[in-house]
PDB file of N, CA and C in Angstrom:
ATOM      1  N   UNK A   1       0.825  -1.190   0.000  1.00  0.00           N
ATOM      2  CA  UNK A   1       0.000   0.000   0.000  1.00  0.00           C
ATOM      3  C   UNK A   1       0.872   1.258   0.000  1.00  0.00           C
ATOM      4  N   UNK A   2       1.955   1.210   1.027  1.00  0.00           N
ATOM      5  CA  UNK A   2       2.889   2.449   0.578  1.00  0.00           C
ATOM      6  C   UNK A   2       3.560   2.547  -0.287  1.00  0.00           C
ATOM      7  N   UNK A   3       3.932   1.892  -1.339  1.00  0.00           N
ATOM      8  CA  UNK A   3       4.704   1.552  -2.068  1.00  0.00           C
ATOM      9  C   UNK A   3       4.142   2.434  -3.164  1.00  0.00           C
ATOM     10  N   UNK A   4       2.342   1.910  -3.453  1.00  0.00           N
ATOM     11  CA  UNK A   4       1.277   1.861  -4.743  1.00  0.00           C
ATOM     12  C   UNK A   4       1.071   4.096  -4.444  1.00  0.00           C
ATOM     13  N   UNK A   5       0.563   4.132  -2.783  1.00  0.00           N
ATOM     14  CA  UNK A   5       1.113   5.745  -2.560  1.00  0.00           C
ATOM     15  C   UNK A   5       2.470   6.253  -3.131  1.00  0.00           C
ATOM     16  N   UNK A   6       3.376   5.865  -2.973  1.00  0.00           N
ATOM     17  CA  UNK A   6       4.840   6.373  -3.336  1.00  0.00           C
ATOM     18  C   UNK A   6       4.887   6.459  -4.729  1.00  0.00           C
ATOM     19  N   UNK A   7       4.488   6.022  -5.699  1.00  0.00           N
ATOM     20  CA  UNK A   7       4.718   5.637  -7.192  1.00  0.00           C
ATOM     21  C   UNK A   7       3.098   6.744  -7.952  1.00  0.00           C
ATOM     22  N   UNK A   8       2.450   6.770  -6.984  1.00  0.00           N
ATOM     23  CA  UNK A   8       0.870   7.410  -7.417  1.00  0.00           C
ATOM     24  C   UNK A   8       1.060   8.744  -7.418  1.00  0.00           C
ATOM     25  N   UNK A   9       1.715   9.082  -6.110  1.00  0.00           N
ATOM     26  CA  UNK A   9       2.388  10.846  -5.703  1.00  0.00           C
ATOM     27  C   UNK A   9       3.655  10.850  -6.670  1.00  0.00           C
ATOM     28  N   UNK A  10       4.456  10.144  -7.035  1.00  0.00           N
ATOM     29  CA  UNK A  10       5.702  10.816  -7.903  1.00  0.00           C
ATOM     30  C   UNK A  10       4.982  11.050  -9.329  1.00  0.00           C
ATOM     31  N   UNK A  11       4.738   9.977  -9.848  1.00  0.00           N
ATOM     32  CA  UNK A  11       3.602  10.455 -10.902  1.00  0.00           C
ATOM     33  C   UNK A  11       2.849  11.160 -11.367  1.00  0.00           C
ATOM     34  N   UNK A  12       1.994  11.803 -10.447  1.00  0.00           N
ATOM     35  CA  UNK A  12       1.179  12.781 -10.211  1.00  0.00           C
ATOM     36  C   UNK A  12       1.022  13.982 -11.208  1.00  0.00           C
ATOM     37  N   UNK A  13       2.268  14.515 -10.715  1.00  0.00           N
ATOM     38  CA  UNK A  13       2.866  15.705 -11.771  1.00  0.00           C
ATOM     39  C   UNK A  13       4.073  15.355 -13.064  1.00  0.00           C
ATOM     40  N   UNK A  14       3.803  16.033 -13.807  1.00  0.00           N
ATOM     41  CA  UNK A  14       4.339  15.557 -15.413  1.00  0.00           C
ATOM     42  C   UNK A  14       5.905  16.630 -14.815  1.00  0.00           C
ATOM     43  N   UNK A  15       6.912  15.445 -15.288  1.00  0.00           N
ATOM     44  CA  UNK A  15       8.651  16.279 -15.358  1.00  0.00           C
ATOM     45  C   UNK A  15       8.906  16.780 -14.177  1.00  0.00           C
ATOM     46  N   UNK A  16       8.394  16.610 -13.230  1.00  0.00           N
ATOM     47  CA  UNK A  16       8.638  16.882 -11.868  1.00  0.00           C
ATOM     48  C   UNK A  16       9.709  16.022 -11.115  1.00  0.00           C
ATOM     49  N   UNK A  17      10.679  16.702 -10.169  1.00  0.00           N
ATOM     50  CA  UNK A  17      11.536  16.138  -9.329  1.00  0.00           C
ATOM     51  C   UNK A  17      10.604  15.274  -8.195  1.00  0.00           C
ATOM     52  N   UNK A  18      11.615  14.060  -7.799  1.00  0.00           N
ATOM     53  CA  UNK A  18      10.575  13.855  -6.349  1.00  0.00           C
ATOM     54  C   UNK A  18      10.658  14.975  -5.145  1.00  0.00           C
ATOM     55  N   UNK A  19      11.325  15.590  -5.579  1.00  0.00           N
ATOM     56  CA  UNK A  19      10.946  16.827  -4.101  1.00  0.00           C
ATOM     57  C   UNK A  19       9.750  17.469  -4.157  1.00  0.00           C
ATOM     58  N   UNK A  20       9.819  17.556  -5.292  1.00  0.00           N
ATOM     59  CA  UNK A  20       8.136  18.050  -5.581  1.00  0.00           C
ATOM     60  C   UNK A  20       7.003  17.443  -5.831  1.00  0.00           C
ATOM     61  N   UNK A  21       6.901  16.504  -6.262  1.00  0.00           N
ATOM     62  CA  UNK A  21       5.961  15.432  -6.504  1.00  0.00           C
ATOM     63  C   UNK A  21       5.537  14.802  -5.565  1.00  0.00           C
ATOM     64  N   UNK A  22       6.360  14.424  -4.146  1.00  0.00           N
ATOM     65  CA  UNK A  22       6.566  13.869  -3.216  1.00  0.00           C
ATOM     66  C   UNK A  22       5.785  14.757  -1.988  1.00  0.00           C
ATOM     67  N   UNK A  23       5.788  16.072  -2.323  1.00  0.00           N
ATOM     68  CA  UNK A  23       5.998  17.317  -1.314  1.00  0.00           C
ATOM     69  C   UNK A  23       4.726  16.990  -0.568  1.00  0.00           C
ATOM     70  N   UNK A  24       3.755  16.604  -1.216  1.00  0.00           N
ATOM     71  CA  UNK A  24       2.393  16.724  -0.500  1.00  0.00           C
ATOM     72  C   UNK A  24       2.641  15.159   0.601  1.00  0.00           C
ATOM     73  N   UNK A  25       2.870  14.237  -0.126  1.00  0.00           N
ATOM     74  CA  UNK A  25       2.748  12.598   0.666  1.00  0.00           C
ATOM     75  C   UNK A  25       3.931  13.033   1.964  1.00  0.00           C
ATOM     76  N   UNK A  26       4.840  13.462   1.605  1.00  0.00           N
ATOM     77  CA  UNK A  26       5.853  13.708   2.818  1.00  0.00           C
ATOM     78  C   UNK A  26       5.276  14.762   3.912  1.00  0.00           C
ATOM     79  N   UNK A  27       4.620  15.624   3.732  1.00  0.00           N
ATOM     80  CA  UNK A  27       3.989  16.450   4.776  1.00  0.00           C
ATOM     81  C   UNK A  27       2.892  16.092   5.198  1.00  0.00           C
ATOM     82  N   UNK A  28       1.996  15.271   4.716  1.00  0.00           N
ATOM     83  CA  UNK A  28       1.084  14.723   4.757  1.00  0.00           C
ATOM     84  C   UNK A  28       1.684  13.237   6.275  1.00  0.00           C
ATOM     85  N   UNK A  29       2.409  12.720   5.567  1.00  0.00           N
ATOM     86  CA  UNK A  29       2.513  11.321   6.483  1.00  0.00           C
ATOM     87  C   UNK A  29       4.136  11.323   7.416  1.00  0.00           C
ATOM     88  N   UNK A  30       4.178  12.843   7.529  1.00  0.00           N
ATOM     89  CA  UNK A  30       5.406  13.663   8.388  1.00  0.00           C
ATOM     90  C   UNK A  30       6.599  12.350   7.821  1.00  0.00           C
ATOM     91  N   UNK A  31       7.074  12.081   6.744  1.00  0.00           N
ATOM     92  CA  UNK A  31       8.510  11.770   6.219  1.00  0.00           C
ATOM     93  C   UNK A  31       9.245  12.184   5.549  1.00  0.00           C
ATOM     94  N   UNK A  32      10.876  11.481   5.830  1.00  0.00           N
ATOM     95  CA  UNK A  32      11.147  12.521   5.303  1.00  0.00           C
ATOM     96  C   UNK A  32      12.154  12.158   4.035  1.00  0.00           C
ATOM     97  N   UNK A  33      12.781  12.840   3.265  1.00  0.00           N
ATOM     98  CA  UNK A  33      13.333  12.381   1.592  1.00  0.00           C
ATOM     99  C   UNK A  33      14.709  12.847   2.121  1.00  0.00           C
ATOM    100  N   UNK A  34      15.545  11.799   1.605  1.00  0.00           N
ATOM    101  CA  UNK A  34      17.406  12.548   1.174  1.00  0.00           C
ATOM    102  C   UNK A  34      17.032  13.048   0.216  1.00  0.00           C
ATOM    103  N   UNK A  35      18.309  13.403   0.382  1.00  0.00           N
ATOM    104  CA  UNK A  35      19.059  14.574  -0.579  1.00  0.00           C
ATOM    105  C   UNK A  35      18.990  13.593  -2.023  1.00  0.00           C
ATOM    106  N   UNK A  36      19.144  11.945  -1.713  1.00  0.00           N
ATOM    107  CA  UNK A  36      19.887  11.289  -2.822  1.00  0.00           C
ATOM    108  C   UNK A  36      18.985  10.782  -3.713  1.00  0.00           C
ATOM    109  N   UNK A  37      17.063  11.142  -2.839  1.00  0.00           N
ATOM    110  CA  UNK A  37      16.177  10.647  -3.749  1.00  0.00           C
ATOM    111  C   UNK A  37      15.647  12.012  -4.748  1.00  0.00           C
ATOM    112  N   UNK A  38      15.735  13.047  -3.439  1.00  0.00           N
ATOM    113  CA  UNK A  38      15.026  14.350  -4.369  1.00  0.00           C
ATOM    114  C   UNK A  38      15.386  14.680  -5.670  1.00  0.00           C
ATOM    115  N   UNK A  39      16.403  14.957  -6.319  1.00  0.00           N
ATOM    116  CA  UNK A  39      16.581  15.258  -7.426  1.00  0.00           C
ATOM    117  C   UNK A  39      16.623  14.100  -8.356  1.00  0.00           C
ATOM    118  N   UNK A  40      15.894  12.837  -8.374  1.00  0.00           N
ATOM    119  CA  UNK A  40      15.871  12.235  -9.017  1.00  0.00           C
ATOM    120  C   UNK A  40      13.972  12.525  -9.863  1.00  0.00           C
ATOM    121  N   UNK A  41      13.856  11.906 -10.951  1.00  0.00           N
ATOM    122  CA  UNK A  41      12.718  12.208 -11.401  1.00  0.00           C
ATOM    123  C   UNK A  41      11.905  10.501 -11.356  1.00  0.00           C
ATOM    124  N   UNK A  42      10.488  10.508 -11.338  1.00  0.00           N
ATOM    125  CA  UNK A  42      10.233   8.999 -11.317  1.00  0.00           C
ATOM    126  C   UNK A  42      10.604   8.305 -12.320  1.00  0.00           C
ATOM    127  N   UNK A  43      10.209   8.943 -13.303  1.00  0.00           N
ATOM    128  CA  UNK A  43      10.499   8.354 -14.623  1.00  0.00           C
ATOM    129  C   UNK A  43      12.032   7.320 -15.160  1.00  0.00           C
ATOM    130  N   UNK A  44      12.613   7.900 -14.157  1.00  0.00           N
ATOM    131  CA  UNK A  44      14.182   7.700 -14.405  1.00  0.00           C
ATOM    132  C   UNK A  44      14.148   5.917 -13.182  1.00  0.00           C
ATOM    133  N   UNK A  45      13.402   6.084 -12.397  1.00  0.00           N
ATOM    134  CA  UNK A  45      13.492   4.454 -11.441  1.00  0.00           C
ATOM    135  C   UNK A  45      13.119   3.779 -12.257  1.00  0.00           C
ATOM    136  N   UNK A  46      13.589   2.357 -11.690  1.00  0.00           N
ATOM    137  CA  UNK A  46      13.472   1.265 -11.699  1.00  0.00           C
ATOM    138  C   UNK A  46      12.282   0.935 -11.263  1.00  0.00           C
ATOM    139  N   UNK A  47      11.349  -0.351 -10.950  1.00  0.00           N
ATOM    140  CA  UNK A  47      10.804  -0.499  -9.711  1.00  0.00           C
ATOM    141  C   UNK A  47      11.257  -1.116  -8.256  1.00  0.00           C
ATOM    142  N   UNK A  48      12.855  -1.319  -8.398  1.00  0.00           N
ATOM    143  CA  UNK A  48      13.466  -2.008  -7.523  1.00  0.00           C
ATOM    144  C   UNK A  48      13.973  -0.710  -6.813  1.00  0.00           C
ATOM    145  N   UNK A  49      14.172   0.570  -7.619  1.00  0.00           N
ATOM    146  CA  UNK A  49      14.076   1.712  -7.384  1.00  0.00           C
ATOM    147  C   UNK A  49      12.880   2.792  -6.071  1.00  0.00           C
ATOM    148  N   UNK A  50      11.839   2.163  -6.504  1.00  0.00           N
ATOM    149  CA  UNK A  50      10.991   2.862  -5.963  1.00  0.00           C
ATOM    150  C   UNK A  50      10.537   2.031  -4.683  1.00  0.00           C
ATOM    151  N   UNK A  51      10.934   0.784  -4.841  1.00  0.00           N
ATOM    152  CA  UNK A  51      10.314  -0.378  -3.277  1.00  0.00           C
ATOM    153  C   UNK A  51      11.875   0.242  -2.368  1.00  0.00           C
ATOM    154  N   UNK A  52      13.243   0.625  -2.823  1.00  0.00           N
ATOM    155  CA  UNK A  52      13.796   1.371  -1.984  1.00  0.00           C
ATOM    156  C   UNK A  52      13.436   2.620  -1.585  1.00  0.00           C
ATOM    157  N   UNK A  53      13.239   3.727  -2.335  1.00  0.00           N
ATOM    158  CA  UNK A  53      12.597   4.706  -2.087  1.00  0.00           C
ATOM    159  C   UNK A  53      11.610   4.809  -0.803  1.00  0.00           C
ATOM    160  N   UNK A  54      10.337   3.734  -1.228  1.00  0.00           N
ATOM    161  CA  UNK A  54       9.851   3.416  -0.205  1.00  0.00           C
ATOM    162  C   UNK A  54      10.009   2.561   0.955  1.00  0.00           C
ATOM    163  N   UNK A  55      10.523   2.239   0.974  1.00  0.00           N
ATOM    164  CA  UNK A  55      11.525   1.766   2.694  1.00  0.00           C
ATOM    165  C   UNK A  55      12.287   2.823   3.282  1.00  0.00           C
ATOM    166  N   UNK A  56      12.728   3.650   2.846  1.00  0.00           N
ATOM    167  CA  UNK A  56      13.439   4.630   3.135  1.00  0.00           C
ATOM    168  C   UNK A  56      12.353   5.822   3.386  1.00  0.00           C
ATOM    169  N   UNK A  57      11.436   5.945   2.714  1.00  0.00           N
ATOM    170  CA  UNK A  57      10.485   6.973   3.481  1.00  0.00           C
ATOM    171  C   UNK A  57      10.202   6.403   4.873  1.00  0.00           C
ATOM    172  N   UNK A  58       9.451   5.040   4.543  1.00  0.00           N
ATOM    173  CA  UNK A  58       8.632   4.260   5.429  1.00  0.00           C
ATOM    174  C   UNK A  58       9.304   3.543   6.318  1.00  0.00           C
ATOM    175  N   UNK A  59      10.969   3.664   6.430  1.00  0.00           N
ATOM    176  CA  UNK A  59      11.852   2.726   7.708  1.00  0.00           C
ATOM    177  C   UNK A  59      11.069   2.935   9.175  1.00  0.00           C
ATOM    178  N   UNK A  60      10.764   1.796   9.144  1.00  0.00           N
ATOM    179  CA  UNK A  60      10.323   1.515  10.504  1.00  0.00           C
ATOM    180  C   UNK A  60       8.790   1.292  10.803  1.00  0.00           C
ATOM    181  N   UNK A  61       7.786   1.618   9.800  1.00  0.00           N
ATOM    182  CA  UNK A  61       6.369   1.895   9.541  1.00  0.00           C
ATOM    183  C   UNK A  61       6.184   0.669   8.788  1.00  0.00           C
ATOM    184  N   UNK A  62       6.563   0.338   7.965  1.00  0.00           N
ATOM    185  CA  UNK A  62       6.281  -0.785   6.683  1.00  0.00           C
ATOM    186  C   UNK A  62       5.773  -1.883   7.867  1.00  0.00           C
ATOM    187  N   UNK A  63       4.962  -3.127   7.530  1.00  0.00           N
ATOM    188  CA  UNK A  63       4.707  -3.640   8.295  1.00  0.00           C
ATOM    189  C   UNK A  63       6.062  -5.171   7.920  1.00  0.00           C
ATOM    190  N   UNK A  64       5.856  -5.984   8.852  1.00  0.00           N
ATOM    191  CA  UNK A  64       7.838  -6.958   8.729  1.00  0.00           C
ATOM    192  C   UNK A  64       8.740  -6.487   9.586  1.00  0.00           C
ATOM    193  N   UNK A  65       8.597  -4.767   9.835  1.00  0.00           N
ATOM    194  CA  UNK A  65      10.054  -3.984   9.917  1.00  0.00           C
ATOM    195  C   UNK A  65      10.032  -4.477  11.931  1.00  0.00           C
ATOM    196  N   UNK A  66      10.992  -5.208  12.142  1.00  0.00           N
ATOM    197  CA  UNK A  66      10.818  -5.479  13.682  1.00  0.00           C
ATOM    198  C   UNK A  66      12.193  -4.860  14.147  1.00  0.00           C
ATOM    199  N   UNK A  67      12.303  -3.471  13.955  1.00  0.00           N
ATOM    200  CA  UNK A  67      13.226  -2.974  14.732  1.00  0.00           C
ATOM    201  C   UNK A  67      12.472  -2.399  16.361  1.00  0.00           C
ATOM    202  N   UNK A  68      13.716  -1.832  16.831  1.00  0.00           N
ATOM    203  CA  UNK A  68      12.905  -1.211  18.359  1.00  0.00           C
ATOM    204  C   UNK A  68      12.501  -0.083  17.807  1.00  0.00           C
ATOM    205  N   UNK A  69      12.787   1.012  17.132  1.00  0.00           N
ATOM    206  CA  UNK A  69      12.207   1.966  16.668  1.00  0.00           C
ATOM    207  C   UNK A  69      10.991   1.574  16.177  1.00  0.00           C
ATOM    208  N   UNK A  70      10.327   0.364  15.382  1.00  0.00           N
ATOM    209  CA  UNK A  70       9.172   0.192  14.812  1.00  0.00           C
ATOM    210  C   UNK A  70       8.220   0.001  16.073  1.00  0.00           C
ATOM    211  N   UNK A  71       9.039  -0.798  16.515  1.00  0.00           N
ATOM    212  CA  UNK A  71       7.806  -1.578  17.845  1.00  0.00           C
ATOM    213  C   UNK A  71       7.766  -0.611  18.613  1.00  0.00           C
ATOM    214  N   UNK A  72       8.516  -0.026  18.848  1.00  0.00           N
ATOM    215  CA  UNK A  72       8.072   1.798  20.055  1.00  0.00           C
ATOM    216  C   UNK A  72       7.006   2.463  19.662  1.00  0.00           C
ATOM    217  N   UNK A  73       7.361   2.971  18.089  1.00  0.00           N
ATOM    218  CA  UNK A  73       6.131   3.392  17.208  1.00  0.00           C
ATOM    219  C   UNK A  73       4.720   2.767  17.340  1.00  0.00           C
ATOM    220  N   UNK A  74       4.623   1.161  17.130  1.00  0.00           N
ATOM    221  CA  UNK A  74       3.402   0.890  16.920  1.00  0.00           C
ATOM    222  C   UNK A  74       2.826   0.690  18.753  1.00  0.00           C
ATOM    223  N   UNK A  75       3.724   0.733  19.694  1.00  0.00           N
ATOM    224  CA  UNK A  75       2.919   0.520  20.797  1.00  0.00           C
ATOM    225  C   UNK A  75       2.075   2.046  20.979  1.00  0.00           C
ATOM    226  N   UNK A  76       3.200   3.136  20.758  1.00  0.00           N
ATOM    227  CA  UNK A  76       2.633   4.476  20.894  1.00  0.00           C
ATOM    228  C   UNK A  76       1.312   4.899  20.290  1.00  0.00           C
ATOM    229  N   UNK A  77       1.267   4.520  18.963  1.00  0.00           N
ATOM    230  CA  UNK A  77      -0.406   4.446  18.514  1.00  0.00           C
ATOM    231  C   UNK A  77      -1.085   3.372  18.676  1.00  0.00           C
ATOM    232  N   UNK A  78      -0.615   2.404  20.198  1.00  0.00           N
ATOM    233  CA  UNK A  78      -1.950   1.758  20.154  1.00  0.00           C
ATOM    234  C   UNK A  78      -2.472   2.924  21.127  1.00  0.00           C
ATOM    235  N   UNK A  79      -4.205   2.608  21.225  1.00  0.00           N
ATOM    236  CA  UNK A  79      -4.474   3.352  21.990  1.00  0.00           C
ATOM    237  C   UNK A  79      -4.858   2.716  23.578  1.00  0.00           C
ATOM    238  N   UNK A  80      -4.776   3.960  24.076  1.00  0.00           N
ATOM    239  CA  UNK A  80      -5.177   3.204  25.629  1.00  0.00           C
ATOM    240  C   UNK A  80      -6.537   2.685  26.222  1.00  0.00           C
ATOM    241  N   UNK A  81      -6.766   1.862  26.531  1.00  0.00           N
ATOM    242  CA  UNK A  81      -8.131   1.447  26.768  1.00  0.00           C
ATOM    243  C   UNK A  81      -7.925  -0.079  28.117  1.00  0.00           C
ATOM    244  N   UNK A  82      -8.443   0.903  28.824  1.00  0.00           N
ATOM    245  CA  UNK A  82      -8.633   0.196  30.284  1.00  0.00           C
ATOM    246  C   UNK A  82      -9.593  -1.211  29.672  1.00  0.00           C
ATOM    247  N   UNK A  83      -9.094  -2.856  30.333  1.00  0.00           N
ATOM    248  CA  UNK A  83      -9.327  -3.510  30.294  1.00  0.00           C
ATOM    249  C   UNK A  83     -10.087  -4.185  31.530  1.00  0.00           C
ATOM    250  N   UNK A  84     -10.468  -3.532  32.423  1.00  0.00           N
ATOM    251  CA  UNK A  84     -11.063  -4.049  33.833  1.00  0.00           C
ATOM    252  C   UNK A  84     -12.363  -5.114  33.838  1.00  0.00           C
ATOM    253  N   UNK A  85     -12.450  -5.867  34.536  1.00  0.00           N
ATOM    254  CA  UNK A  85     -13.330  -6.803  34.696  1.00  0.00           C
ATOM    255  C   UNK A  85     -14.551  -5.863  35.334  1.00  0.00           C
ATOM    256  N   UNK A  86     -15.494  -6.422  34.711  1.00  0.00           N
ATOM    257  CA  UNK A  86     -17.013  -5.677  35.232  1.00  0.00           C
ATOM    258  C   UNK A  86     -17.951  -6.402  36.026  1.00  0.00           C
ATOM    259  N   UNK A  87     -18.132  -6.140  37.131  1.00  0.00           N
ATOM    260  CA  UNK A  87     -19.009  -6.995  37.556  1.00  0.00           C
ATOM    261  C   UNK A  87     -20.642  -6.159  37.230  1.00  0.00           C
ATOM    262  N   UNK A  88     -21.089  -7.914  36.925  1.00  0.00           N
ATOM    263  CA  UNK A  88     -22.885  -7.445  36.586  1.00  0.00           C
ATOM    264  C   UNK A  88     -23.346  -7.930  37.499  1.00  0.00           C
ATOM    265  N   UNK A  89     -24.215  -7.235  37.682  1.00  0.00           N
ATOM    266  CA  UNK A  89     -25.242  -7.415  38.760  1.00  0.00           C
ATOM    267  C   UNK A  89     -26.544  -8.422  38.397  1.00  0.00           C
TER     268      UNK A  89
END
């Protein structure tokens, strides 16, 4: 799914750099681009190209990714919700 986003937003705009093409999905899903993807254009990737691209936006988010940075992340948006036993009357 991030991947099919990543390739949909570079596309988007005709002859455009990914700094720009990108500009909205990166502020949008707070990530962030090197230096080494921006001045590249989509047109010019691979698709072995763009599944890096997207790991590199998405390090740590992608789902697989079992670093401690990922798992910190996904505990933080779970949300909190008291589990207490109820007694019925």
């Amino acid at each position: 799914m991030c991947a099919y986003r990543v390739v949909t937003a570079s596309f988007r705009q005709r002859r455009k750099m990914l700094r720009q093409s990108l500009k909205e999905l990166i502020t949008a899903e707070d990530l962030v681009l090197s230096d080494h993807w921006a001045t590249k254009r989509p047109e010019s990737l691979s698709p072995k190209e763009f599944l890096a691209l997207t790991r590199e936006l998405y390090a740590g988010r992608l789902p697989g990714d079992d670093t401690e940075e990922s798992r910190r992340t996904a505990q933080e948006q779970k949300p909190n919700v008291w589990r207490g036993s109820l007694k019925l009357q």
